[in-house]
PDB file of N, CA and C in Angstrom:
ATOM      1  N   UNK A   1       0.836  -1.177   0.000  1.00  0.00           N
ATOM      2  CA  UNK A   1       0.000   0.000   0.000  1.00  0.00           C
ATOM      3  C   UNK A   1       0.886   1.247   0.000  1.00  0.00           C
ATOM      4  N   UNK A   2       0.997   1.803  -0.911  1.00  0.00           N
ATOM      5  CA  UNK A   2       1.129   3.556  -1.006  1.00  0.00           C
ATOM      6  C   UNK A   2       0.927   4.618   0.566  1.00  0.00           C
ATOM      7  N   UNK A   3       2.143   4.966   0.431  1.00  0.00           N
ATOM      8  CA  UNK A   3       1.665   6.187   1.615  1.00  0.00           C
ATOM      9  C   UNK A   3       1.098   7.292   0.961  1.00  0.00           C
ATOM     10  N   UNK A   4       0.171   8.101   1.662  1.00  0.00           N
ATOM     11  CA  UNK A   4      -0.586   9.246   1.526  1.00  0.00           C
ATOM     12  C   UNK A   4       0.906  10.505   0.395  1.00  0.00           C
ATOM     13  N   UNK A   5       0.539  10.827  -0.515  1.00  0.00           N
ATOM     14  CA  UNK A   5       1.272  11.729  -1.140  1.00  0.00           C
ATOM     15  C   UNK A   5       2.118  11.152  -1.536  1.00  0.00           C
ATOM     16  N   UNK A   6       2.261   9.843  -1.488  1.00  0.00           N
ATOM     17  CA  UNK A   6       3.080   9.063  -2.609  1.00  0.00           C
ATOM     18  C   UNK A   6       3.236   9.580  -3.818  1.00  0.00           C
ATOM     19  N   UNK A   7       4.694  10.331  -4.361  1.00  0.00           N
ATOM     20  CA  UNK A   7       4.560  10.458  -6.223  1.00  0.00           C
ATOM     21  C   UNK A   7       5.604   9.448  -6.598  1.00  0.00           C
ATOM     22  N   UNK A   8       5.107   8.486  -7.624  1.00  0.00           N
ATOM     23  CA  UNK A   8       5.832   7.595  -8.022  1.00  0.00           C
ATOM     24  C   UNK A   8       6.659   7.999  -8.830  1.00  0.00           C
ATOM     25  N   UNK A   9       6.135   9.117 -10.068  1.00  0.00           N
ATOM     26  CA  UNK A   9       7.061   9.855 -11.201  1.00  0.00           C
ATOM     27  C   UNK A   9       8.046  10.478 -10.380  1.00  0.00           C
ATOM     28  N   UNK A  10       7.806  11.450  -8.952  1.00  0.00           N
ATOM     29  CA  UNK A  10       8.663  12.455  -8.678  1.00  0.00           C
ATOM     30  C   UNK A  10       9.786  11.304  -8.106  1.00  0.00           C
ATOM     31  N   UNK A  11       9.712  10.311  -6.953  1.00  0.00           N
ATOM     32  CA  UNK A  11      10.326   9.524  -6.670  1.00  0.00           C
ATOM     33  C   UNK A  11      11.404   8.698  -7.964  1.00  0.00           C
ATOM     34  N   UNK A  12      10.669   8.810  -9.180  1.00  0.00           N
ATOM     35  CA  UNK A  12      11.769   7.864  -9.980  1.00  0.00           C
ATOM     36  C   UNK A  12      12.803   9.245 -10.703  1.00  0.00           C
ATOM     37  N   UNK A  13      12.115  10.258 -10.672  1.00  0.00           N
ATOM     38  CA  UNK A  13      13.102  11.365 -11.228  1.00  0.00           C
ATOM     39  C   UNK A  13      13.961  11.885 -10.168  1.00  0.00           C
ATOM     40  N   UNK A  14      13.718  11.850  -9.294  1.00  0.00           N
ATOM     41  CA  UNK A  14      15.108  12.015  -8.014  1.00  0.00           C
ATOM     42  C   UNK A  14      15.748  11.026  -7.871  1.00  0.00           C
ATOM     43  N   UNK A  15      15.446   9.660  -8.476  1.00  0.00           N
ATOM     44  CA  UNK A  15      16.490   8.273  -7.712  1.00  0.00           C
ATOM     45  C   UNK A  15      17.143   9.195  -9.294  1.00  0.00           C
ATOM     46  N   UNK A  16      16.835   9.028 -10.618  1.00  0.00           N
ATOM     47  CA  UNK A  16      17.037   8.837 -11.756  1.00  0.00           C
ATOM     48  C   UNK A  16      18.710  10.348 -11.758  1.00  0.00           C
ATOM     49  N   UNK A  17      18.104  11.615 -10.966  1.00  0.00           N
ATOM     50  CA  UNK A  17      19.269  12.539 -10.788  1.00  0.00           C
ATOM     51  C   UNK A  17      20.455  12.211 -10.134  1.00  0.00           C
ATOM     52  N   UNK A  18      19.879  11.311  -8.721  1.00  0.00           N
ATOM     53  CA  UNK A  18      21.211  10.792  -8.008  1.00  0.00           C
ATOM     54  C   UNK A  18      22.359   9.831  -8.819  1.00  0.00           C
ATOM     55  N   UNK A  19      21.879   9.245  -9.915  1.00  0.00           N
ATOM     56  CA  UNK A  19      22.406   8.136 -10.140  1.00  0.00           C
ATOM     57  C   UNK A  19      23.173   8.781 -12.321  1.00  0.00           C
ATOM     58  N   UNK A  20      22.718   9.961 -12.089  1.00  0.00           N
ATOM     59  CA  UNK A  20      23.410   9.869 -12.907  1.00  0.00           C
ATOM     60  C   UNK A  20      24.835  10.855 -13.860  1.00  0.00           C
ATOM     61  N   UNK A  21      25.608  10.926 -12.401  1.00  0.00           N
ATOM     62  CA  UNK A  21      26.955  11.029 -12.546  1.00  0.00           C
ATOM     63  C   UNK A  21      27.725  11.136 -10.827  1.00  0.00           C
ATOM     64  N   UNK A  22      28.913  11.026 -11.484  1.00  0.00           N
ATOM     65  CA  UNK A  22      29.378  10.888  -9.973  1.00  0.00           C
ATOM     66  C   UNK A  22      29.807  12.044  -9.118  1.00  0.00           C
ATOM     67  N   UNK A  23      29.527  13.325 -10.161  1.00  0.00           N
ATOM     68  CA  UNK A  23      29.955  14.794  -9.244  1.00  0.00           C
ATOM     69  C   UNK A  23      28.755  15.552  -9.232  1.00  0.00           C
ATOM     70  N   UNK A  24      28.402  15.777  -7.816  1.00  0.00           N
ATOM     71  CA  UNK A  24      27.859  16.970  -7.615  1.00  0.00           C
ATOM     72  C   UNK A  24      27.553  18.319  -7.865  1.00  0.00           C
ATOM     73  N   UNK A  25      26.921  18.688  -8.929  1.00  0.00           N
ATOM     74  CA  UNK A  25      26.684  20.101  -9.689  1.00  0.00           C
ATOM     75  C   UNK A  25      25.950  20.887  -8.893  1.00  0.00           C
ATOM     76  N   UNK A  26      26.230  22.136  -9.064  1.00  0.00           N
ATOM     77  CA  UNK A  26      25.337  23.377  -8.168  1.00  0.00           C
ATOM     78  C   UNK A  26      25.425  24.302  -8.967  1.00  0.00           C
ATOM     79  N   UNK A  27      24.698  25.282 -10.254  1.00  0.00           N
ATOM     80  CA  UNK A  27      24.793  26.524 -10.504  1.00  0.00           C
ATOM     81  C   UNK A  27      23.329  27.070 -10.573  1.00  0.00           C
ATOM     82  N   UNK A  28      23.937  28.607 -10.154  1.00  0.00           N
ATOM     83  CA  UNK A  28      22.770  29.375 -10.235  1.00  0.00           C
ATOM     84  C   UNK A  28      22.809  30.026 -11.628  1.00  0.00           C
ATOM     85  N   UNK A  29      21.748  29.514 -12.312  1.00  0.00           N
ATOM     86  CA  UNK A  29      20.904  30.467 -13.544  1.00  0.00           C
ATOM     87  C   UNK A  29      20.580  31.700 -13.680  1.00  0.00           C
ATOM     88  N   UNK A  30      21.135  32.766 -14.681  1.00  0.00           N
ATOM     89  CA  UNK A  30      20.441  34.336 -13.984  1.00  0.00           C
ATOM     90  C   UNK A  30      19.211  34.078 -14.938  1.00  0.00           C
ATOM     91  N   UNK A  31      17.937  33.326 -14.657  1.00  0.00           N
ATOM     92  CA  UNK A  31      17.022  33.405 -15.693  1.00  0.00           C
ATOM     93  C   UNK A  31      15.305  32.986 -14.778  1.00  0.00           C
ATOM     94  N   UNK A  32      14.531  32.834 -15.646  1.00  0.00           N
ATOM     95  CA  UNK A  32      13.203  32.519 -14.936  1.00  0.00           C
ATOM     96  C   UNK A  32      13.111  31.127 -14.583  1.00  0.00           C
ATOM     97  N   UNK A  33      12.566  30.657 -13.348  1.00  0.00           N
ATOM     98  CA  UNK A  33      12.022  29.062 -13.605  1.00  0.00           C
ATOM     99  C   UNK A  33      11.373  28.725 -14.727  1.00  0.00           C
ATOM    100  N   UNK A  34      10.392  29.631 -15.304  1.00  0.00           N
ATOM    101  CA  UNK A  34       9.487  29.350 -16.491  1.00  0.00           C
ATOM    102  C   UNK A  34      10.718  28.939 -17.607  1.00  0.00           C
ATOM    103  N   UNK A  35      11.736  29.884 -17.886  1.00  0.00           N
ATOM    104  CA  UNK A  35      12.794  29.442 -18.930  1.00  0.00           C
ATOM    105  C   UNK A  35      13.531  28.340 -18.794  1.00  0.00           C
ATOM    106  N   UNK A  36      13.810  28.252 -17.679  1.00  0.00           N
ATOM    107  CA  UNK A  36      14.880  27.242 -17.069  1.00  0.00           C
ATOM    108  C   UNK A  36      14.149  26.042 -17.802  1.00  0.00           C
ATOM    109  N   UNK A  37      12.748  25.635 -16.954  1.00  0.00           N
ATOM    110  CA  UNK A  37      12.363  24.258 -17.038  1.00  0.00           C
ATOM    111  C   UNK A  37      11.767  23.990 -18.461  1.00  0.00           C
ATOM    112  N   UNK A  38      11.762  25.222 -19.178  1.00  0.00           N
ATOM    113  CA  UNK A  38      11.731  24.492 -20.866  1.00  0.00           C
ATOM    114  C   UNK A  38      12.677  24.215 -21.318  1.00  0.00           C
ATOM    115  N   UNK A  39      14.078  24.625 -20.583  1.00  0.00           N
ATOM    116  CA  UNK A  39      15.038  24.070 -21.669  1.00  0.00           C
ATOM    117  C   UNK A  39      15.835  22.311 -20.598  1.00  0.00           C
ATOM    118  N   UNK A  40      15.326  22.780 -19.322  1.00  0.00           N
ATOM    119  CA  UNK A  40      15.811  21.279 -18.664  1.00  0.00           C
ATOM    120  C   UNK A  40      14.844  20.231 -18.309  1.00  0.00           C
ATOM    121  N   UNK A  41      14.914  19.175 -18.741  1.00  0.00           N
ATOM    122  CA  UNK A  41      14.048  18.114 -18.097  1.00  0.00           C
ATOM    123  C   UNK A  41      13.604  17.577 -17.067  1.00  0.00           C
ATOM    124  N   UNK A  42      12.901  17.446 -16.469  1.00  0.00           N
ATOM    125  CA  UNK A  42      12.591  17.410 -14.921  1.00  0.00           C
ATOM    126  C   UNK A  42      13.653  16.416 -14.276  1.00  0.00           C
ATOM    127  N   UNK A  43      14.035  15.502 -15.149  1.00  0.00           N
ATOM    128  CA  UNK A  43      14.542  14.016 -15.159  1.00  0.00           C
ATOM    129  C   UNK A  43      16.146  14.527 -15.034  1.00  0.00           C
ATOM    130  N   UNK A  44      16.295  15.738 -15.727  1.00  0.00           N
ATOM    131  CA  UNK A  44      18.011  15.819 -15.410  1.00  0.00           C
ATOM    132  C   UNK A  44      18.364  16.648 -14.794  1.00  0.00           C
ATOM    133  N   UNK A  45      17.547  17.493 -13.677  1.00  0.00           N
ATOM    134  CA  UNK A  45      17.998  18.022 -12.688  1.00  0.00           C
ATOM    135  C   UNK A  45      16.990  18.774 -12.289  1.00  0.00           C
ATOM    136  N   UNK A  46      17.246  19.860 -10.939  1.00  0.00           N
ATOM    137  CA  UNK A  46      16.528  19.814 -10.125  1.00  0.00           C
ATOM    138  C   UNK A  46      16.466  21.112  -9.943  1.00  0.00           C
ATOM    139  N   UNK A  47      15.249  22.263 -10.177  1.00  0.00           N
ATOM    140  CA  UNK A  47      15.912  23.833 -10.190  1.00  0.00           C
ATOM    141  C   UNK A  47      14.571  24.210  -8.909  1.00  0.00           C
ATOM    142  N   UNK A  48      15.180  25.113  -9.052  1.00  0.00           N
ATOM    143  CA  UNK A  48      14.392  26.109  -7.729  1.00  0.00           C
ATOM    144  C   UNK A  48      14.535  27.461  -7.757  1.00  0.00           C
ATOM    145  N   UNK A  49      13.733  27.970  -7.532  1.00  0.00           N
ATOM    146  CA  UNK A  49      14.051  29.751  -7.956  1.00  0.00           C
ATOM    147  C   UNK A  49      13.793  29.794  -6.214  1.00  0.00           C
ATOM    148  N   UNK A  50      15.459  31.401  -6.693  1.00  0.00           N
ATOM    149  CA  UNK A  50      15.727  31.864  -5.127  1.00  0.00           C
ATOM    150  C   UNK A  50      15.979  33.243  -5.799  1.00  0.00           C
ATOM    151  N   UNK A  51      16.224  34.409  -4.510  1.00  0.00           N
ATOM    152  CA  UNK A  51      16.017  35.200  -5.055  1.00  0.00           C
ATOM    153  C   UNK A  51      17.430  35.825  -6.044  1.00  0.00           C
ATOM    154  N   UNK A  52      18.296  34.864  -6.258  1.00  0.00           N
ATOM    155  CA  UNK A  52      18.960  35.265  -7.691  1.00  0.00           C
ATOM    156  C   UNK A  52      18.771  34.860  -8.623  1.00  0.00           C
ATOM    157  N   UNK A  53      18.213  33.961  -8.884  1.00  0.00           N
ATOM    158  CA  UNK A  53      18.005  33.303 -10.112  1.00  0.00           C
ATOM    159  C   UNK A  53      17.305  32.118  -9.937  1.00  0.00           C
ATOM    160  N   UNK A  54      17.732  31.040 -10.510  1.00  0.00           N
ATOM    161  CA  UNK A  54      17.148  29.687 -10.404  1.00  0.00           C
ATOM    162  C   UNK A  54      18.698  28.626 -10.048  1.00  0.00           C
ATOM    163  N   UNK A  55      18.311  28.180  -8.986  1.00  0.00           N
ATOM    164  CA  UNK A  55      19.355  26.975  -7.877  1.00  0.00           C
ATOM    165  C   UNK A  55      19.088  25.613  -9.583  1.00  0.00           C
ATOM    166  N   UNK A  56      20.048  25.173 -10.160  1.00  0.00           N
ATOM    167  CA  UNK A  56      19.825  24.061 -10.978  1.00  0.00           C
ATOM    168  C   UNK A  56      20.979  23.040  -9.890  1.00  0.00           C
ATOM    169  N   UNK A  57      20.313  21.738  -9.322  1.00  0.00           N
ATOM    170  CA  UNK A  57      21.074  21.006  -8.537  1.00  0.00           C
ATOM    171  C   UNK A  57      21.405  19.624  -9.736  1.00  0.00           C
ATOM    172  N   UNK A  58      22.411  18.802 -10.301  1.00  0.00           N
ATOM    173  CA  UNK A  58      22.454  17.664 -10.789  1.00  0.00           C
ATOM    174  C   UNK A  58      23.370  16.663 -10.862  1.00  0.00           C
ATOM    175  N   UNK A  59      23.438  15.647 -11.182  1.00  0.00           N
ATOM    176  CA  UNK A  59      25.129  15.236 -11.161  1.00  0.00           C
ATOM    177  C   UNK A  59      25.459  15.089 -12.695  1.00  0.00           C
ATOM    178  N   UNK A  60      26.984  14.992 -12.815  1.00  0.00           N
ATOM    179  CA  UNK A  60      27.751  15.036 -13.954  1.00  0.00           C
ATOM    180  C   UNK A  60      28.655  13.747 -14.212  1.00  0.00           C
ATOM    181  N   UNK A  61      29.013  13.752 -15.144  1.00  0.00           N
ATOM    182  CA  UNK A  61      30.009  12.352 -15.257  1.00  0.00           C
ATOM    183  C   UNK A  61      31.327  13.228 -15.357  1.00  0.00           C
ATOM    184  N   UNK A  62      31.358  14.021 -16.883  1.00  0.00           N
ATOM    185  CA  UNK A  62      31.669  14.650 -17.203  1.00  0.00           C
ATOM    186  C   UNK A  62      32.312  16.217 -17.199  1.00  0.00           C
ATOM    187  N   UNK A  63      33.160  16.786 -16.979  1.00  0.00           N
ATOM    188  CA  UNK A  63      32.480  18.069 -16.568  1.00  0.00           C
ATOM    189  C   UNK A  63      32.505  18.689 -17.842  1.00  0.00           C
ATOM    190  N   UNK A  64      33.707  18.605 -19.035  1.00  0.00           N
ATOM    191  CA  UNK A  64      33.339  19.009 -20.076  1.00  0.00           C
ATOM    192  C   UNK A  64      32.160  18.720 -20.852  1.00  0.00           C
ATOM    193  N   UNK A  65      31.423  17.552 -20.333  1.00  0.00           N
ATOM    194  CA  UNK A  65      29.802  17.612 -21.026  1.00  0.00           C
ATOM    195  C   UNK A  65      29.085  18.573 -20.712  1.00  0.00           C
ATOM    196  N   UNK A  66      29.074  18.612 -19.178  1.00  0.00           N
ATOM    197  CA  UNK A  66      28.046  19.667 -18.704  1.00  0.00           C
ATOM    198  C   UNK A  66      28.659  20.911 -18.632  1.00  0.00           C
ATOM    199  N   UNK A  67      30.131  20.886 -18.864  1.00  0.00           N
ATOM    200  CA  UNK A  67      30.150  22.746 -19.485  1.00  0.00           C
ATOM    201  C   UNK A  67      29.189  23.181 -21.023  1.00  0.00           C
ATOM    202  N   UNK A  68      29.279  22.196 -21.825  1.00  0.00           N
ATOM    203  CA  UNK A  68      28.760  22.429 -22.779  1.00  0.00           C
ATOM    204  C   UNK A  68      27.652  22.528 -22.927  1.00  0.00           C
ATOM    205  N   UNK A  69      27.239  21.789 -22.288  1.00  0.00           N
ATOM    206  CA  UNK A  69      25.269  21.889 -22.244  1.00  0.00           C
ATOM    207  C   UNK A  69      24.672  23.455 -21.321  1.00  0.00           C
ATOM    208  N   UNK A  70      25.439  23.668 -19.829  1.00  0.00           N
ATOM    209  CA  UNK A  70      24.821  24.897 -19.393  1.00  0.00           C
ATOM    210  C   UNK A  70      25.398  26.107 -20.567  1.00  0.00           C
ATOM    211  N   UNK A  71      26.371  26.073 -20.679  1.00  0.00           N
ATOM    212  CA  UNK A  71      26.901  26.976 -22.125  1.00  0.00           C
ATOM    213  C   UNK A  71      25.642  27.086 -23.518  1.00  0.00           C
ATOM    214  N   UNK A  72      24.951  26.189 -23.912  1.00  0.00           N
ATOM    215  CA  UNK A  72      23.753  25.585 -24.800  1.00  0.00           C
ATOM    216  C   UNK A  72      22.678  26.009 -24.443  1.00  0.00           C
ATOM    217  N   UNK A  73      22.556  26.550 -22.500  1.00  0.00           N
ATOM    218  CA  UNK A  73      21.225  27.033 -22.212  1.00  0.00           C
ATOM    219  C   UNK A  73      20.949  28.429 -22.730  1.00  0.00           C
ATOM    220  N   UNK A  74      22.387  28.848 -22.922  1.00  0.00           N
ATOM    221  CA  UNK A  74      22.110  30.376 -23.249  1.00  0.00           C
ATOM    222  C   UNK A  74      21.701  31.756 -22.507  1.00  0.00           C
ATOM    223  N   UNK A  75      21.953  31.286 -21.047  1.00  0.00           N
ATOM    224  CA  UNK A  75      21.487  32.258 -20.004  1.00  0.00           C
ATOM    225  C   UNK A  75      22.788  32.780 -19.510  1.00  0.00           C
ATOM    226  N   UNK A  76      22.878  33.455 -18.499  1.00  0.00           N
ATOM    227  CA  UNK A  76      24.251  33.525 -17.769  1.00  0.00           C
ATOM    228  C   UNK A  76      24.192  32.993 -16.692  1.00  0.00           C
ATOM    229  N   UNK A  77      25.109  32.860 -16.021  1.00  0.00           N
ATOM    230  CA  UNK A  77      25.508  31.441 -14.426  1.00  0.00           C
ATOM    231  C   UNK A  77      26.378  31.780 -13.827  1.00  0.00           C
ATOM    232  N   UNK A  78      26.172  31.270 -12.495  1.00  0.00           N
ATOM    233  CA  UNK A  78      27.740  31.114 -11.566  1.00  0.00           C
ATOM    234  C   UNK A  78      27.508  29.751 -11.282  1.00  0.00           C
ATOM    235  N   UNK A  79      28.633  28.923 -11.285  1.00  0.00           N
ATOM    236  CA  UNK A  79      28.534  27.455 -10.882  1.00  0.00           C
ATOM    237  C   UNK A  79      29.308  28.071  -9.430  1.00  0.00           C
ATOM    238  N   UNK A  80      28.712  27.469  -8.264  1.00  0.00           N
ATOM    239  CA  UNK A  80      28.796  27.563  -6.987  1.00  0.00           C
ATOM    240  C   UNK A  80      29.118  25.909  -6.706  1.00  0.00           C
ATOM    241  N   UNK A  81      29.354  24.940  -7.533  1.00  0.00           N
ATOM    242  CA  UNK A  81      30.136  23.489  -7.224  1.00  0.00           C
ATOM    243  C   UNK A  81      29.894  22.666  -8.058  1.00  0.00           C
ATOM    244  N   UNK A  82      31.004  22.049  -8.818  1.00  0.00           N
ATOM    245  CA  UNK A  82      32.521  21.805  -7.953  1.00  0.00           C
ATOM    246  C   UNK A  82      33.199  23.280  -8.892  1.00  0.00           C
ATOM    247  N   UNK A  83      34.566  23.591  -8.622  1.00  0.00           N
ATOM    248  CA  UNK A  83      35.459  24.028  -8.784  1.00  0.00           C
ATOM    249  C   UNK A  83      36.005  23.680 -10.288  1.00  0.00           C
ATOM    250  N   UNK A  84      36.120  22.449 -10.494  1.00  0.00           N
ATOM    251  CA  UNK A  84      36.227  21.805 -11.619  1.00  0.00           C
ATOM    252  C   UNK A  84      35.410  21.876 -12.919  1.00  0.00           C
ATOM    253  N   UNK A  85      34.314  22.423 -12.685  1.00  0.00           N
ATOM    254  CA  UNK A  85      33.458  22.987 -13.525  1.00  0.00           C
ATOM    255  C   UNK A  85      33.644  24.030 -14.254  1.00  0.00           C
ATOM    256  N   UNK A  86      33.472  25.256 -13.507  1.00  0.00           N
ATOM    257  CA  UNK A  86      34.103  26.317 -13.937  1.00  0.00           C
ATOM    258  C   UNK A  86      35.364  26.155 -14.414  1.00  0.00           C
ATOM    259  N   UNK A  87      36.264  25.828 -14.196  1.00  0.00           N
ATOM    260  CA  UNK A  87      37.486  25.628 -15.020  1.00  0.00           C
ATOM    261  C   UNK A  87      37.159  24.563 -16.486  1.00  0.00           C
ATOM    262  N   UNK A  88      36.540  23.978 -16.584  1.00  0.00           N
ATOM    263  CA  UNK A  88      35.732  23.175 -17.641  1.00  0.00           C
ATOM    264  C   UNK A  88      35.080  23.975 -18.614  1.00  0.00           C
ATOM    265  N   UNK A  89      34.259  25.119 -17.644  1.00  0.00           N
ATOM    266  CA  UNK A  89      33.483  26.313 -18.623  1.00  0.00           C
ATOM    267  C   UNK A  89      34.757  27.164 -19.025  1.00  0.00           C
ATOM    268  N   UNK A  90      35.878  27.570 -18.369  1.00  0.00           N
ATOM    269  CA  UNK A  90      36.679  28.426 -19.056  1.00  0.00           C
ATOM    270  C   UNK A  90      37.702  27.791 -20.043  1.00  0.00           C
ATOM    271  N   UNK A  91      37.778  26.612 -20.182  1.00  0.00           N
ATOM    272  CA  UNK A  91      38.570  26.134 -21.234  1.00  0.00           C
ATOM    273  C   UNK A  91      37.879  26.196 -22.293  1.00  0.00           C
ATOM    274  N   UNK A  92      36.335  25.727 -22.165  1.00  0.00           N
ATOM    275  CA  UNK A  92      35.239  25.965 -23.354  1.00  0.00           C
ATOM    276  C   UNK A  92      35.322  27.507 -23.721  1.00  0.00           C
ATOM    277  N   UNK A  93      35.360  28.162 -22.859  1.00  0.00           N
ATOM    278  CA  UNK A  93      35.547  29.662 -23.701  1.00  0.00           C
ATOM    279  C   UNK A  93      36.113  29.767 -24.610  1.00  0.00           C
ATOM    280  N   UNK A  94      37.788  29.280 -23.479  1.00  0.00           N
ATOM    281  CA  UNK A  94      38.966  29.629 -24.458  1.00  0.00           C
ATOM    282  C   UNK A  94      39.106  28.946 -25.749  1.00  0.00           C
ATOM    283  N   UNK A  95      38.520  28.030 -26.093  1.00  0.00           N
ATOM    284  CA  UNK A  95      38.526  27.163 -27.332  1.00  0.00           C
ATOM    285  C   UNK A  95      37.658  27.588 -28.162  1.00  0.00           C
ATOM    286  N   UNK A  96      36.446  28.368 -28.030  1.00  0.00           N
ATOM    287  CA  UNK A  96      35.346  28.755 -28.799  1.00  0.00           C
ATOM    288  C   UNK A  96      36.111  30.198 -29.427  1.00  0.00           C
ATOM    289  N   UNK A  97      36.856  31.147 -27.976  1.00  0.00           N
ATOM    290  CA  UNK A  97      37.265  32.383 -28.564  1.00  0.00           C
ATOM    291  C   UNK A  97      38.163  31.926 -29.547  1.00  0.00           C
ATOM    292  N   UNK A  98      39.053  31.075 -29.068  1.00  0.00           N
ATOM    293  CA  UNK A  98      40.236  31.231 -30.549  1.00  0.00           C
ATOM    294  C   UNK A  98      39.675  30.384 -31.720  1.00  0.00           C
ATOM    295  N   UNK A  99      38.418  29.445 -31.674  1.00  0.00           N
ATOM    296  CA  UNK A  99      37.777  29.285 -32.984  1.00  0.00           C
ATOM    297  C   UNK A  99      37.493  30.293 -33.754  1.00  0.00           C
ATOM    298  N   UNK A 100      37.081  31.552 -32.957  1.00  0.00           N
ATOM    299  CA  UNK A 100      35.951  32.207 -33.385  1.00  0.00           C
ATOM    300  C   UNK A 100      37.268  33.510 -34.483  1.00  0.00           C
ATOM    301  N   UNK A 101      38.055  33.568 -33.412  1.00  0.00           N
ATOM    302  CA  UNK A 101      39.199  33.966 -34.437  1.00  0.00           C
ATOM    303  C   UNK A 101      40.035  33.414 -35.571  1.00  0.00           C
ATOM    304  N   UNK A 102      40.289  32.372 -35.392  1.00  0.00           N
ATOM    305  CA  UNK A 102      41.227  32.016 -36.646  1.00  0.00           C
ATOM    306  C   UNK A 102      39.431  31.391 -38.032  1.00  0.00           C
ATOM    307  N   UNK A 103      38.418  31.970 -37.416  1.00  0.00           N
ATOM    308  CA  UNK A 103      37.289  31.250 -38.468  1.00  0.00           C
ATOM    309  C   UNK A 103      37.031  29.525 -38.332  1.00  0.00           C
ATOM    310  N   UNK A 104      37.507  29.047 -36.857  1.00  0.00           N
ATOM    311  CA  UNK A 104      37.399  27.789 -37.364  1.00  0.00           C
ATOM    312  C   UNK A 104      38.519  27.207 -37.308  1.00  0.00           C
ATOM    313  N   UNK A 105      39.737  27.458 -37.373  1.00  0.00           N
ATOM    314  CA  UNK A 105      40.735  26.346 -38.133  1.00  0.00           C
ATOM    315  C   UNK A 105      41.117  25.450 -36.940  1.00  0.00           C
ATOM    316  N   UNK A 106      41.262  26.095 -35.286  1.00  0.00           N
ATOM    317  CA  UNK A 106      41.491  26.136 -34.321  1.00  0.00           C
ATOM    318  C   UNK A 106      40.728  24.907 -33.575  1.00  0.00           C
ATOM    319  N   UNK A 107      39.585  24.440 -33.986  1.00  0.00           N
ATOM    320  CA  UNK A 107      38.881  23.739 -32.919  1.00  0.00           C
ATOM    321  C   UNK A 107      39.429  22.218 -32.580  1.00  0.00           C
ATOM    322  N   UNK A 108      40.208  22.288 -33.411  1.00  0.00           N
ATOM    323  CA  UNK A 108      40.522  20.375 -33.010  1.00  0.00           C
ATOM    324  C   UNK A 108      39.647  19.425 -33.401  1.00  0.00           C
ATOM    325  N   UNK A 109      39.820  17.964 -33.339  1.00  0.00           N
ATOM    326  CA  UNK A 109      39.111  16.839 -33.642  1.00  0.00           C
ATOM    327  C   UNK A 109      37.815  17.147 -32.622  1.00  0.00           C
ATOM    328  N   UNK A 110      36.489  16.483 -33.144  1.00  0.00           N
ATOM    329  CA  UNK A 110      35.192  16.819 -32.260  1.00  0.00           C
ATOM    330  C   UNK A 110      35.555  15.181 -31.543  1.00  0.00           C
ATOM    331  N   UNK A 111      34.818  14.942 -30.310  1.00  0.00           N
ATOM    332  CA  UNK A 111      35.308  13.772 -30.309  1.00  0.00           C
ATOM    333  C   UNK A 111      33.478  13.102 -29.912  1.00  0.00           C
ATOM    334  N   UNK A 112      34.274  11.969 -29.955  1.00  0.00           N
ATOM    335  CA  UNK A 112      32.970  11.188 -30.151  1.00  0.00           C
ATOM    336  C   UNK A 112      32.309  10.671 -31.670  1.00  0.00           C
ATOM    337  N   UNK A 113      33.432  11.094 -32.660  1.00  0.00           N
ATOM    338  CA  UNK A 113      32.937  10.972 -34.015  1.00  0.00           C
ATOM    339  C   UNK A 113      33.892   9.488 -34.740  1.00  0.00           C
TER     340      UNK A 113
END
């Protein structure tokens, strides 16, 4: 039997966040919850509006994945954890700025191809 306020969906999308990476993400979004949660899935993390922005909580495997993806949201951010992140987002800079200068020639092999 079900306890009272049982959510089975919300319960499988919080086991589903814990489990899928092994570092702890924390950035704040400078944007709306309304924006936030159209561009993130309930399933891959966890936002909350405070009064700076929106709290996005998730885990990562990766950190150069998830530099690339909050980079993809198109808002502005402070990652408040890990440390390793932000340094993840500033290498992505630095690789996009000197693409963006030499036109391209600069970016290296994509990987995964």
């Amino acid at each position: 039997m079900r306890p009272p306020g049982y959510d089975p969906a919300a319960q499988l999308t919080a086991a589903l966040g814990e489990v899928a990476g092994r570092h702890r993400v924390r950035v704040l979004l400078h944007t709306t919850l309304e924006q936030a949660a159209r561009r993130i899935p309930p399933a891959a993390a966890t936002l909350v509006q405070t009064a700076g922005g929106v709290l996005l909580e998730t885990r990562a495997e990766r950190f150069d994945t998830m530099a690339g993806y909050l980079a993809g949201l198109g808002c502005p951010l402070a990652v408040h954890h890990p440390a390793e992140l932000r340094e993840a987002l500033a290498r992505l800079s630095d690789r996009l700025a000197s693409s963006a200068a030499s036109g391209g020639r600069d970016m290296g092999p994509v990987r995964g191809r």
